[in-house]
Protein backbone atom coordinates (compact mmCIF):
# COMPACT_ATOMS: atom_id res chain seq x y z
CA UNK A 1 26.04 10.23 -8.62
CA UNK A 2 24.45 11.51 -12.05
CA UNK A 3 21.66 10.24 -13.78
CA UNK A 4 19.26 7.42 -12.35
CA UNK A 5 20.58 4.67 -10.95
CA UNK A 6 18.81 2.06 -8.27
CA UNK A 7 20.13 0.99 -5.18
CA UNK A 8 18.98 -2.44 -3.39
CA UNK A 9 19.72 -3.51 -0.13
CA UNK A 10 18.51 -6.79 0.73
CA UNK A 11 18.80 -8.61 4.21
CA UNK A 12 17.06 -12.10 4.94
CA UNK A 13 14.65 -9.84 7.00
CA UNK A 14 14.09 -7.18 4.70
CA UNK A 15 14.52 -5.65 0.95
CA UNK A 16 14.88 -2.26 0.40
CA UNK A 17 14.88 -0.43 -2.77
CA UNK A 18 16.00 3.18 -3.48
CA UNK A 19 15.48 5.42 -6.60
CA UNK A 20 18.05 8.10 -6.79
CA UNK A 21 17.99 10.56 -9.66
CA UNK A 22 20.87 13.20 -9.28
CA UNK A 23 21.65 11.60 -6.28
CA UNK A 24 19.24 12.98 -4.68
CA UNK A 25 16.70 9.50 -2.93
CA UNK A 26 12.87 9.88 -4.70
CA UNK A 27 11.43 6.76 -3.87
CA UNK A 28 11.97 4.16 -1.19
CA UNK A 29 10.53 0.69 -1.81
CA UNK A 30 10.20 -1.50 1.58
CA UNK A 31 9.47 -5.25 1.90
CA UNK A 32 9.54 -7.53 4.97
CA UNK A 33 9.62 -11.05 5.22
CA UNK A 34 7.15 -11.42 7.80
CA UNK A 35 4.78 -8.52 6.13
CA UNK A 36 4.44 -8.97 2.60
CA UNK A 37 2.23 -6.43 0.75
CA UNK A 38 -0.68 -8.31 -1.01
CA UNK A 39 -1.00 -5.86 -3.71
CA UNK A 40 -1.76 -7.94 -6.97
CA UNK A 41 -2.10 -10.94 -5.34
CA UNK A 42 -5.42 -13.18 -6.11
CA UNK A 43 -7.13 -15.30 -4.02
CA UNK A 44 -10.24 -17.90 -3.78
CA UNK A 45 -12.52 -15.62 -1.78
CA UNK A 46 -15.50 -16.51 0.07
CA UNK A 47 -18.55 -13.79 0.58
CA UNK A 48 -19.44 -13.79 4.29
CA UNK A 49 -21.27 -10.72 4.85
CA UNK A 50 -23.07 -8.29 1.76
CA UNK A 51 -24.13 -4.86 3.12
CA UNK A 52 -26.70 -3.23 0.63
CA UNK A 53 -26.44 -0.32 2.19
CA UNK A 54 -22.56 0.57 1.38
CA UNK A 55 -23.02 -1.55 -2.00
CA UNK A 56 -20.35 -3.66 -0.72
CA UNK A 57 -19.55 -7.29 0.47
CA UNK A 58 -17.16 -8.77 3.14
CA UNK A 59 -15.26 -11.38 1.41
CA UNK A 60 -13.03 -14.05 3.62
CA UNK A 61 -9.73 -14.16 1.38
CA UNK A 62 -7.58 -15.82 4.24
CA UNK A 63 -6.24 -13.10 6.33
CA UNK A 64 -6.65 -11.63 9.85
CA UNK A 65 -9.20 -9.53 8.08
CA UNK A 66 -11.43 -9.76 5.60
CA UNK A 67 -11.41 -7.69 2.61
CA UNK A 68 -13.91 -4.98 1.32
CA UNK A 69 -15.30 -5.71 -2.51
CA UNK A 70 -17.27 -2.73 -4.04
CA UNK A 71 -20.37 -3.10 -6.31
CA UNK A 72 -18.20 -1.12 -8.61
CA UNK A 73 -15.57 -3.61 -8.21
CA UNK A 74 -17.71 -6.46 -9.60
CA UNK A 75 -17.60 -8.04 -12.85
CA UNK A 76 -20.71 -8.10 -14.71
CA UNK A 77 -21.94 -11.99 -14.75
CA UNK A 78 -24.64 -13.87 -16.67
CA UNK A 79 -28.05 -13.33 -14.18
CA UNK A 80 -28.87 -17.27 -14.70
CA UNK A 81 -25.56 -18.08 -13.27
CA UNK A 82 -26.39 -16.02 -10.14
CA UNK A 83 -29.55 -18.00 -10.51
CA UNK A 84 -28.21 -21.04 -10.02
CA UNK A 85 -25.44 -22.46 -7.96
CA UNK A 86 -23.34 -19.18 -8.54
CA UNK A 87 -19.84 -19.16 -10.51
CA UNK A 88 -17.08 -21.11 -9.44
CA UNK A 89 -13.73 -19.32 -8.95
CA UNK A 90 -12.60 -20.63 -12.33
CA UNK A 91 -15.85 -19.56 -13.88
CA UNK A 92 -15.92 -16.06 -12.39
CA UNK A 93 -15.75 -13.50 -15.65
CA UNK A 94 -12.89 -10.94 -14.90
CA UNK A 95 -11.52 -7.88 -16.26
CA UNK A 96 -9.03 -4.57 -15.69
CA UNK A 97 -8.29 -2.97 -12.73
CA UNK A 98 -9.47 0.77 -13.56
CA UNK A 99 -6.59 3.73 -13.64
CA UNK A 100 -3.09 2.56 -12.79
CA UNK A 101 -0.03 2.73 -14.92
CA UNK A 102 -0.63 1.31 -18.08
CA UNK A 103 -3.35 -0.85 -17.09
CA UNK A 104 -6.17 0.25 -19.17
CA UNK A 105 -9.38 0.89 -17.96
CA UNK A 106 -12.83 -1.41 -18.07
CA UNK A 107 -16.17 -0.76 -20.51
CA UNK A 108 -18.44 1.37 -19.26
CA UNK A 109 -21.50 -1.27 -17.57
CA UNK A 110 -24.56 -0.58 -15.84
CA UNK A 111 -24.26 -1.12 -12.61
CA UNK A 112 -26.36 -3.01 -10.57
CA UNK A 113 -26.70 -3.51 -6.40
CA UNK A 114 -24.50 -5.59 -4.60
CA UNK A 115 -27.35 -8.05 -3.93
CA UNK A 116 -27.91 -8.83 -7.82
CA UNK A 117 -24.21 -9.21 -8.17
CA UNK A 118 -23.02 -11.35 -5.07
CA UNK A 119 -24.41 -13.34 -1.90
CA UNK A 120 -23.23 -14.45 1.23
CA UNK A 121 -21.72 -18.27 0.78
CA UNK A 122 -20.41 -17.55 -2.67
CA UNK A 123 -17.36 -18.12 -3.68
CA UNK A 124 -14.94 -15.62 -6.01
CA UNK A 125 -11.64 -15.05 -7.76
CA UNK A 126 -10.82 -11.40 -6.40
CA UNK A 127 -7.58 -9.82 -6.74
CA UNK A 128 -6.21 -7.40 -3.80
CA UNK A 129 -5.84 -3.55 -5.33
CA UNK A 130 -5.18 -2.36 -1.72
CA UNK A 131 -3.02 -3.90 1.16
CA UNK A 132 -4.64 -3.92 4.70
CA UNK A 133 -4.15 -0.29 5.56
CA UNK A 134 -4.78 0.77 9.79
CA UNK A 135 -7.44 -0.77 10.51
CA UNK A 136 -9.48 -1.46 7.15
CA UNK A 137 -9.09 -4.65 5.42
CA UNK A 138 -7.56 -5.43 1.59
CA UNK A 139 -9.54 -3.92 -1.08
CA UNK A 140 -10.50 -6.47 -3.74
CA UNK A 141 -11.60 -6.23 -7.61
CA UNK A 142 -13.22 -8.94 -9.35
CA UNK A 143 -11.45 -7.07 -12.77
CA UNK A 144 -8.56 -9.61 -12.93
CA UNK A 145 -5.10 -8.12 -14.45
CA UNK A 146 -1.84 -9.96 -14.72
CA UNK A 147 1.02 -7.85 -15.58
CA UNK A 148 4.43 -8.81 -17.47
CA UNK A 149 7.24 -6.48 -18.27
CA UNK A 150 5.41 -5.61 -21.43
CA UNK A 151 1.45 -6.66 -21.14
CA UNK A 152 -1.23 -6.93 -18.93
CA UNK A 153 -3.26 -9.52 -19.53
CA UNK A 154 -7.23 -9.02 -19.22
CA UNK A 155 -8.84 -12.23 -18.96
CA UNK A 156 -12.09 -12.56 -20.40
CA UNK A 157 -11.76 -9.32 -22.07
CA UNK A 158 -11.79 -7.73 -25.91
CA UNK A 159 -9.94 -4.55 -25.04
CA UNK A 160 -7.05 -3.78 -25.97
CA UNK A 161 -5.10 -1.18 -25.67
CA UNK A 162 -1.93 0.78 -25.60
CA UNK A 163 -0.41 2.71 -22.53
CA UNK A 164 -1.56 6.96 -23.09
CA UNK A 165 2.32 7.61 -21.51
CA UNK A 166 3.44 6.12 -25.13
CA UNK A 167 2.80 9.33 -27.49
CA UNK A 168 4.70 8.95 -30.27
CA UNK A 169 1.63 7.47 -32.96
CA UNK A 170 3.95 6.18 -34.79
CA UNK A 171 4.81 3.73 -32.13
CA UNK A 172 1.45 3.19 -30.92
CA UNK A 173 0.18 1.92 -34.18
CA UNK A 174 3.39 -0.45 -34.41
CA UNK A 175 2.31 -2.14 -30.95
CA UNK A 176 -1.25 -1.72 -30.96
CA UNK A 177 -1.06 -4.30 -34.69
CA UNK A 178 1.33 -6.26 -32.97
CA UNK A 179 -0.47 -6.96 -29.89
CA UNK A 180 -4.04 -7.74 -31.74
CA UNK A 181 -2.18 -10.30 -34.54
CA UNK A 182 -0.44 -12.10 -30.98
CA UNK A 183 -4.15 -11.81 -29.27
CA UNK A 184 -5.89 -13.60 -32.47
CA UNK A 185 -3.40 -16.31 -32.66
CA UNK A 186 -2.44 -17.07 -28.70
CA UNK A 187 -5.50 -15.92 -26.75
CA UNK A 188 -8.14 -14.68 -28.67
CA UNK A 189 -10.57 -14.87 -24.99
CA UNK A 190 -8.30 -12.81 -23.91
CA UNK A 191 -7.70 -8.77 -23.53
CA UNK A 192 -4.10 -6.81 -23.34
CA UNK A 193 -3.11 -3.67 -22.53
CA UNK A 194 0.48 -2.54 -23.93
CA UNK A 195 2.54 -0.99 -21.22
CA UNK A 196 5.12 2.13 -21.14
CA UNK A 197 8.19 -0.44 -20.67
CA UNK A 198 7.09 -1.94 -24.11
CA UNK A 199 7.81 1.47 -26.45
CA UNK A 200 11.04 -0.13 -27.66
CA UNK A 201 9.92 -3.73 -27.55
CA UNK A 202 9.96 -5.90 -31.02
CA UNK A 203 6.87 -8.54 -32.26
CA UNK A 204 9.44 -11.54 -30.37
CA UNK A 205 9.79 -9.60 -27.06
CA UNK A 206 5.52 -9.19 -27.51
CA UNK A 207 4.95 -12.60 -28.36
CA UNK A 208 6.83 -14.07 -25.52
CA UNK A 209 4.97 -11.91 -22.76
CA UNK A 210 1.62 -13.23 -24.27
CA UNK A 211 2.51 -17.00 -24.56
CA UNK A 212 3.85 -16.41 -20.91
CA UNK A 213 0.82 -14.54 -19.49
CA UNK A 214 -1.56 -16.73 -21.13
CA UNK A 215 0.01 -19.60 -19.45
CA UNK A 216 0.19 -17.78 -16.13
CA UNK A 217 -3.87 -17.14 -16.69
CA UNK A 218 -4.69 -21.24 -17.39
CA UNK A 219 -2.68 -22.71 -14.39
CA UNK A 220 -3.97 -20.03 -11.98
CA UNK A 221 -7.42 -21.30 -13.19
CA UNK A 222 -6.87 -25.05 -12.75
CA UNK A 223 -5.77 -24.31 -9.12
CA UNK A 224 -8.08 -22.55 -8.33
CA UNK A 225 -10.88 -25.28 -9.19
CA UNK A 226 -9.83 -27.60 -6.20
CA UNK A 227 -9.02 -25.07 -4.15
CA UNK A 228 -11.03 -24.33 -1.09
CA UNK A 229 -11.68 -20.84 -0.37
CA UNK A 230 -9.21 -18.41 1.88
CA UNK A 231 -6.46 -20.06 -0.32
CA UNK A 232 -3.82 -17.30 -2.23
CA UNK A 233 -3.62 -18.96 -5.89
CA UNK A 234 -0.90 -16.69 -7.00
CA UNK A 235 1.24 -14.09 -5.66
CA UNK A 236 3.25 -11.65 -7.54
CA UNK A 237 6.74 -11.44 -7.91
CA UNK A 238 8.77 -10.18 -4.87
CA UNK A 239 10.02 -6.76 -4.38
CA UNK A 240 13.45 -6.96 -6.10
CA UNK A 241 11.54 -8.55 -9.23
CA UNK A 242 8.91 -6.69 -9.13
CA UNK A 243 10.69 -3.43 -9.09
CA UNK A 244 12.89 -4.49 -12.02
CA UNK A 245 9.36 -5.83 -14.45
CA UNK A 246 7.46 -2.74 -13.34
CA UNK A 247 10.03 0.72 -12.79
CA UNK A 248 13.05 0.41 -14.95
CA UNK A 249 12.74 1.74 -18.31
CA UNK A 250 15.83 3.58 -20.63
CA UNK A 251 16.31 5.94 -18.27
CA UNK A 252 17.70 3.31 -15.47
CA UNK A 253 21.80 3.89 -16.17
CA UNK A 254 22.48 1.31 -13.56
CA UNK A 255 21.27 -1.12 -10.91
CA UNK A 256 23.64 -1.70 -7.42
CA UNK A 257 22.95 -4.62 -5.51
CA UNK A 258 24.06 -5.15 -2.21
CA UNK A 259 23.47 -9.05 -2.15
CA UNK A 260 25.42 -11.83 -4.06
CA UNK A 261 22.60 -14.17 -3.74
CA UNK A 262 20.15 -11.88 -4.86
CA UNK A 263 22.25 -10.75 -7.74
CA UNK A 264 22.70 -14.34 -9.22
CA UNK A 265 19.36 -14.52 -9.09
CA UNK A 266 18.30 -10.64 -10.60
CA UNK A 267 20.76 -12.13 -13.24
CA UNK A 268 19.02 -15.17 -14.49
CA UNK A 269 15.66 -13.03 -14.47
CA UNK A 270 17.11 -10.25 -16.09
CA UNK A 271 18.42 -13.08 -18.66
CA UNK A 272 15.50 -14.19 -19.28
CA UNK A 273 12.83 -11.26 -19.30
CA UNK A 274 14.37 -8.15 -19.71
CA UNK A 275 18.28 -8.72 -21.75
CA UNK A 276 18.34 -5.38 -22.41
CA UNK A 277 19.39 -4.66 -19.07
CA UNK A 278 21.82 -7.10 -18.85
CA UNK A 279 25.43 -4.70 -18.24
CA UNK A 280 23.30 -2.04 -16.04
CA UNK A 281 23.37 -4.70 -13.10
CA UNK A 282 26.20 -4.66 -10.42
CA UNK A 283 27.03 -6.36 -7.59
CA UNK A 284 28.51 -3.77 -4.92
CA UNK A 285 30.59 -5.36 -2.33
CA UNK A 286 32.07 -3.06 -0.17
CA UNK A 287 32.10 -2.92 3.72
CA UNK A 288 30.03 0.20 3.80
CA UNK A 289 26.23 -0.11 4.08
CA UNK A 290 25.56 0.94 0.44
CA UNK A 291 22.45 3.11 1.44
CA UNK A 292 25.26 4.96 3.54
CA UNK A 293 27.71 5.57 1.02
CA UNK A 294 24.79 7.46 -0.90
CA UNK A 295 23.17 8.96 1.65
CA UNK A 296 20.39 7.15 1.47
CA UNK A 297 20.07 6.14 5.24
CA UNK A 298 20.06 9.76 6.25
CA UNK A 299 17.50 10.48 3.49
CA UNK A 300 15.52 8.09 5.33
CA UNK A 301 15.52 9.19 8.75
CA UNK A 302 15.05 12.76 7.57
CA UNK A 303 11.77 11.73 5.16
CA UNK A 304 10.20 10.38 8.61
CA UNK A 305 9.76 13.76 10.24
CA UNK A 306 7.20 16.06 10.34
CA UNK A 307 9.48 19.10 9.06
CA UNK A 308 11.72 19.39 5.77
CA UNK A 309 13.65 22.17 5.32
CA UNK A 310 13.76 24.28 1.91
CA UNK A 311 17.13 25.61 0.49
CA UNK A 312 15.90 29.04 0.76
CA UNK A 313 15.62 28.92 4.83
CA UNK A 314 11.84 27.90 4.71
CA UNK A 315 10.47 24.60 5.28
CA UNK A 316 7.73 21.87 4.83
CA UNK A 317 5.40 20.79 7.68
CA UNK A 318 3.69 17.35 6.83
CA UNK A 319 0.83 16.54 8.86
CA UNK A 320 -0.51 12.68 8.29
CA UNK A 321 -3.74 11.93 9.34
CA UNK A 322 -6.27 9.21 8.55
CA UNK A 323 -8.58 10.93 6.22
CA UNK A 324 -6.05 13.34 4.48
CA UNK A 325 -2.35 14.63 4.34
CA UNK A 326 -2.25 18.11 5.13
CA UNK A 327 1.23 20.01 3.80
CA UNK A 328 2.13 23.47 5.18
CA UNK A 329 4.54 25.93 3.97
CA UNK A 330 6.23 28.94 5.38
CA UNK A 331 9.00 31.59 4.56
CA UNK A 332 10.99 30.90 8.15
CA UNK A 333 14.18 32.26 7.77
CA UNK A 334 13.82 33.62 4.25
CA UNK A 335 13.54 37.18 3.44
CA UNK A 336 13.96 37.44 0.20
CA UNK A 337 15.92 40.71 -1.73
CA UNK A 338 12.89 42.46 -3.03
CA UNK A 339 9.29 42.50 -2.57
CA UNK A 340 7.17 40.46 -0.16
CA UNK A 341 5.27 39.03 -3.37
CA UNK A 342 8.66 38.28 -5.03
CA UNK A 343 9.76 36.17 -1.64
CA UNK A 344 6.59 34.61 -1.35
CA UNK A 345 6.67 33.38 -5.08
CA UNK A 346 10.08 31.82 -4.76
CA UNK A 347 9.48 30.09 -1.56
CA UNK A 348 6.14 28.76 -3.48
CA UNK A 349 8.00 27.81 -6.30
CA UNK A 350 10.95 25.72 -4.15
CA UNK A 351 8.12 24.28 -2.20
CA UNK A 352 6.34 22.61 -4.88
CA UNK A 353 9.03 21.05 -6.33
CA UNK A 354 9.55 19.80 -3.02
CA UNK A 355 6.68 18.14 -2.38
CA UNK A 356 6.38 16.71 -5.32
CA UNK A 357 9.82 14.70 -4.03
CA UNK A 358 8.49 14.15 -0.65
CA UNK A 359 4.88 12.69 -1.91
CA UNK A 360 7.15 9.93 -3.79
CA UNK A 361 9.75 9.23 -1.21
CA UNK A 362 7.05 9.71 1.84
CA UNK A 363 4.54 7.24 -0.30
CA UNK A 364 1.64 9.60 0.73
CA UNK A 365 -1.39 9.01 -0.65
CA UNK A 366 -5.42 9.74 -0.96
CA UNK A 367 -6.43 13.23 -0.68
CA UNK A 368 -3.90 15.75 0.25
CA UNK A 369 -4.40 19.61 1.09
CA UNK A 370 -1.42 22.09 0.54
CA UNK A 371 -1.76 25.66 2.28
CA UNK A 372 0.71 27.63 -0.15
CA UNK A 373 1.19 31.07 1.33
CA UNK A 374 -0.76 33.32 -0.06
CA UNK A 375 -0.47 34.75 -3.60
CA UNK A 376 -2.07 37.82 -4.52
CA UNK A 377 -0.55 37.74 -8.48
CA UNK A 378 -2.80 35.04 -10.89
CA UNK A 379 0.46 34.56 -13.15
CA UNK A 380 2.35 33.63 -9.98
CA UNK A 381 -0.47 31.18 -8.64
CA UNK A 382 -0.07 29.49 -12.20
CA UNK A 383 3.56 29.23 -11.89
CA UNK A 384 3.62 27.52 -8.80
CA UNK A 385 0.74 24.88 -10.03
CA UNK A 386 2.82 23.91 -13.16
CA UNK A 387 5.78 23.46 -11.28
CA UNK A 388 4.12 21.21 -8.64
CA UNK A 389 2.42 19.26 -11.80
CA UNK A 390 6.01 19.20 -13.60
CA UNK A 391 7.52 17.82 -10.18
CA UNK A 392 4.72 14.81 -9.67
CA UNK A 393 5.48 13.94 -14.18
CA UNK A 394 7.82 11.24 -12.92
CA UNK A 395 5.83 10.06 -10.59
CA UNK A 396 4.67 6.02 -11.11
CA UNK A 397 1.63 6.64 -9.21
CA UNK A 398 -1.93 8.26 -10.33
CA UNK A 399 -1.91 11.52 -9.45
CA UNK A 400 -4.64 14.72 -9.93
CA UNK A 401 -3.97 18.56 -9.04
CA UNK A 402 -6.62 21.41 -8.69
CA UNK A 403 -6.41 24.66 -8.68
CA UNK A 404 -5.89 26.92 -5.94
CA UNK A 405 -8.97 27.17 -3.99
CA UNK A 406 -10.21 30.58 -2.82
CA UNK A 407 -9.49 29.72 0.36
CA UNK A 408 -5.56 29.73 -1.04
CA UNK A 409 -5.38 26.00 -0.75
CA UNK A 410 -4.35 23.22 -3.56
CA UNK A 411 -6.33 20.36 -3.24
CA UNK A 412 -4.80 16.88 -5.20
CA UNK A 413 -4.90 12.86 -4.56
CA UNK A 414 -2.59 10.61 -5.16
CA UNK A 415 -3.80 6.89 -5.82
CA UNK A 416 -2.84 4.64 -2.55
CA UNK A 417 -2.43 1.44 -2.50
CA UNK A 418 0.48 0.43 0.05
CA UNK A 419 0.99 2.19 3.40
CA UNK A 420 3.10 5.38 3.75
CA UNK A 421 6.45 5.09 4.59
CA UNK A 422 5.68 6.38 7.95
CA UNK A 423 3.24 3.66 8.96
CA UNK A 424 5.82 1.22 7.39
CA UNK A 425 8.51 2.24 9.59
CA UNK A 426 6.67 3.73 12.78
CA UNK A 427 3.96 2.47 14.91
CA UNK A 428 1.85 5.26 17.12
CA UNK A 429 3.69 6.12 20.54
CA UNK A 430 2.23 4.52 23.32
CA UNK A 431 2.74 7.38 25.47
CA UNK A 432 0.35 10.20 23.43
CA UNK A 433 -1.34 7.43 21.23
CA UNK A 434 -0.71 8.63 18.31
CA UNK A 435 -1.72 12.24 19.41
CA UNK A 436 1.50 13.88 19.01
CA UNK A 437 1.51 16.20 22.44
CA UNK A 438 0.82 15.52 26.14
CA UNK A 439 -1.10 16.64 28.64
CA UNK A 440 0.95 19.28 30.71
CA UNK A 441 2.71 18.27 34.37
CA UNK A 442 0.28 21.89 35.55
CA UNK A 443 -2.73 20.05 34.07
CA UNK A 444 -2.04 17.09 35.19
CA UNK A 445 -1.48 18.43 38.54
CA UNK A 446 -4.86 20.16 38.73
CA UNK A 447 -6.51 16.48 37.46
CA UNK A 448 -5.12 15.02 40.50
CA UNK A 449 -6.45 17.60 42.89
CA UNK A 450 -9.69 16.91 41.32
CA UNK A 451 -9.25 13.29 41.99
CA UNK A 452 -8.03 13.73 45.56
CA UNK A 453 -11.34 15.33 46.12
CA UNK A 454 -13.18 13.26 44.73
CA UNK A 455 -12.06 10.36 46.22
CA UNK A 456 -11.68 11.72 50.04
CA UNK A 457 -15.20 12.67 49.56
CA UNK A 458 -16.28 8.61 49.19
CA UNK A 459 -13.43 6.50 51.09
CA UNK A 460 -12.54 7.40 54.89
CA UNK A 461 -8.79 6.94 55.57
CA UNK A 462 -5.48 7.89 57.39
CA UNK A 463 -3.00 8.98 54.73
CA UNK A 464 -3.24 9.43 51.07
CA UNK A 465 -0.47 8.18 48.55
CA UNK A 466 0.11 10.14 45.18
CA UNK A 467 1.90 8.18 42.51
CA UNK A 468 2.90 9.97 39.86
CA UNK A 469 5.77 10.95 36.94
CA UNK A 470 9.06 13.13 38.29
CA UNK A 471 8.17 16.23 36.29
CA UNK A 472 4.10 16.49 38.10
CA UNK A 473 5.74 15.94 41.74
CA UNK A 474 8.40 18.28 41.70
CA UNK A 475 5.57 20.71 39.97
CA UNK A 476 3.39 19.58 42.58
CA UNK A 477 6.54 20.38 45.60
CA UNK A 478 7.59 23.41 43.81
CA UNK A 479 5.21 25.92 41.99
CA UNK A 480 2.08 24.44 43.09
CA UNK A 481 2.80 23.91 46.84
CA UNK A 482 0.86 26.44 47.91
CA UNK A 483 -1.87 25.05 46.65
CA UNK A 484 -1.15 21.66 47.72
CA UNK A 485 -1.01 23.04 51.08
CA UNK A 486 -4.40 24.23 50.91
CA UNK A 487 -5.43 21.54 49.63
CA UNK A 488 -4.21 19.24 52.11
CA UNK A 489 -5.88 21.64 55.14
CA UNK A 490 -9.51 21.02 53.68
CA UNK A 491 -9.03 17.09 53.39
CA UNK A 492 -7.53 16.75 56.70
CA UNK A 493 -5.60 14.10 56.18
CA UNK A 494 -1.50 13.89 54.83
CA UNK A 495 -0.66 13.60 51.48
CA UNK A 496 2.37 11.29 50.69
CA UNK A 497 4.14 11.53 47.35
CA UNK A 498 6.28 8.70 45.70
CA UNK A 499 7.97 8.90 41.90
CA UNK A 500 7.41 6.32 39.28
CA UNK A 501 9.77 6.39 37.06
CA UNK A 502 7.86 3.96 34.33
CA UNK A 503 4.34 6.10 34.75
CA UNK A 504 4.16 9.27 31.59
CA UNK A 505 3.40 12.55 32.37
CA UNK A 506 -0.30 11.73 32.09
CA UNK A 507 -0.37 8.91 34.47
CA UNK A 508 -1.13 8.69 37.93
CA UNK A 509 -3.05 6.91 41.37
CA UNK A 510 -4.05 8.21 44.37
CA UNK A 511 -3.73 5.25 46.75
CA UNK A 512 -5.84 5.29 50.46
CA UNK A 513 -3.42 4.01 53.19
């Protein structure tokens, strides 16, 4: 496989979407029935609880939790309708979602506290910028943005503006005139930011986006009037769709679909909003899993451990915690043919265009600390930097790189807004919690002496009973029965042992017969 092509695999349970340039997987795209992200999504929130001191607010939106709204995250609104009876949902002022791809970014405003700008009781429009991640609730933005293939619409708004990833000025200036005329005559209330997909749109591709938006914008409003709060007034498009308006651009040679039903209907969408791709879609029905036949499935599996391997004989060590991501390289079997320096460079070099792959595919975001091996040459440390920058350029999500620390480290974030492919797929093992390693049968063996001590030193009785994992009783029969012996001579009484197959290494009772 050559080029970029996307591959989509869609059950009734699940749709999965793969982005494969050179045949090599970069992204992985994952959406389940019974867990759809909320990303986009807006809602008729209710505030239940502000908190001055994080200059933040607690807003019910409907879910299991309820979502965190940031002072920074509020619209400015008029002080005498705070005054009053507060905005309705319809009335609530709205405007961009800072950063993102070609979504422009709000007016500078002074901010005031949470209390001036919400109250418990009240009722919002929000907008979820962050699915539910661990244990923290949605994030929420009253900066309403509605995207089409071509636009995002700003409601409320007199920006507008044209995507920076668009650089040719000629081009610029063609949409930028095109966009304002359409604003003045369709939505003049209204702002728009231009997207990337749009470089090779015409004035009739621009036009319909706007007429369609703006319609989006006035029914989402009259529902939301009636509606009572906790209620979702409009969801965006599902994966497959969404994938289609938001990643594929010229560069896209072709789109395999594993699904008849859910290539009629990427047809008739494709038909209708995007015809240029209409030619790049095909169905694929073979017999073989079509994430097998490009070796997706493996790429999968392989993106879910903690170590990736390098072509050189080094490798990658991913650590994912929940405050940061920490990346660690090393030579490992790679020796290089010259100097130390030299080796080290071109393991460094390898590396970063490695994990500029693996922070795509892996979804990893927030902050994210990689512990290059040490460079001594300046020119070399440079090197490695630009190729780590020149790895994340096609990457669809926000990204910013320092420079190496003195400490030797490269500190860099990468904008989150979904959970990592890890937490998508895995859940923390019940066995270590999450931990990753175990206590040891020898200290778990010296634990339960402790306890055995402890507990003939309360209870009187004739016999005690150990219950515990195979590997700490044959430790306990084998290596330690010396000391079990002598151990049984000061309590005085006999110690039984039985095996519990279910029990971990960690677990055990000591049970007074």
């Amino acid at each position: 496989m050559t080029g970029t092509e996307i591959l989509m695999n869609v059950t009734p349970q699940e749709s999965r979407v793969a982005l494969v340039e050179n045949g090599v997987l970069t992204e992985l795209h994952l959406e389940r029935a019974r867990r759809r992200g909320i990303v986009g999504n807006i809602y008729k929130g209710r505030v239940v609880r502000v908190l001055p001191g994080m200059d933040a607010a607690f807003v019910d939106i409907g879910l299991e939790r309820t979502a965190f709204l940031h002072a920074s995250d509020v619209a400015p609104v008029e002080r005498e309708e705070l005054n009053g009876n507060g905005p309705s949902a319809s009335d609530a002022p709205a405007a961009p979602v800072a950063g993102g791809n070609g979504t422009g970014t709000p007016a500078p405003v002074v901010r005031e506290g949470i209390r001036e700008l919400l109250r418990e009781g009240q009722e919002v429009l929000v907008q979820a910028v962050k699915d539910p991640l661990g244990s923290k609730g949605a994030r929420l933005t009253t900066y309403i943005t509605l995207p089409s293939r071509n636009l995002v619409l700003m409601p409320n708004q007199s920006n507008v503006g044209v995507s920076t990833r668009i650089e040719d000025e000629g081009v610029r200036a063609r949409l930028r005139a095109s966009i304002e005329q359409l604003r003045d005559e369709l939505a003049p209330q209204h702002g728009f930011i231009v997207r990337t997909a749009a470089e090779l749109a015409d004035h009739e591709a621009m036009y319909n986006d706007t007429a369609f938006l703006k319609k989006v914008w006035d029914t989402l409003q009259e529902q939301a009037v009636g509606a009572p709060p906790g209620t979702e007034v409009y969801a965006d498009l599902p994966l497959v769709e969404r994938i289609l308006r938001d990643m594929v651009g010229g560069d896209i040679e072709r789109i395999r679909i594993d699904s008849r039903e859910t290539y009629q209907k990427v047809c008739g969408f494709v038909e209708r909003y995007l015809p240029e791709l209409i030619g790049r879609i095909e169905h694929y029905p073979g017999e073989r899993p079509i994430f097998d036949l490009f070796n997706v499935e493996e790429e999968i599996h392989r993106a879910l451990e903690r170590k990736v391997e390098l072509k050189s004989g080094g490798y990658l060590i991913f650590d994912q915690t929940e405050a940061m991501t920490t990346v660690d390289i090393n030579t490992g079997g790679f020796v290089g043919h010259r100097k130390l320096e030299e080796t080290i460079f071109k393991t460094n070099l390898e590396a970063a265009q490695a994990i500029g792959r693996q922070l795509r595919l892996r979804n990893l975001g927030g902050i994210i600390i990689i512990d290059f091996i040490d460079m001594q040459d300046d020119e070399h440390k440079r090197q490695v930097i630009r190729a780590l920058e020149k790895a994340l350029e096609r990457d669809h999500v926000k990204t910013q790189t320092c420079d190496v620390s003195p400490l030797g480290l490269v500190e860099m974030t990468r904008k989150r807004t979904r959970e990592s492919l890890e937490h998508q797929m895995c859940e923390p093992c019940q066995v270590c919690s999450g931990r990753g390693y175990l206590k040891s049968a020898e200290t778990v063996c010296y634990e339960l002496f402790r306890e055995i001590l402890r507990e003939v030193r309360q209870y009187d009785a004739r016999e005690l009973r150990v219950l515990a994992s195979q590997n700490v009783i044959d430790l306990l029969l084998d290596e330690e029965s010396a000391s079990l012996a002598e151990l049984q001579s000061f309590v005085g009484i006999p110690i039984r042992f039985q095996v519990e197959t279910l029990y971990t290494q960690e677990q055990f009772d000591v049970v007074f017969v």
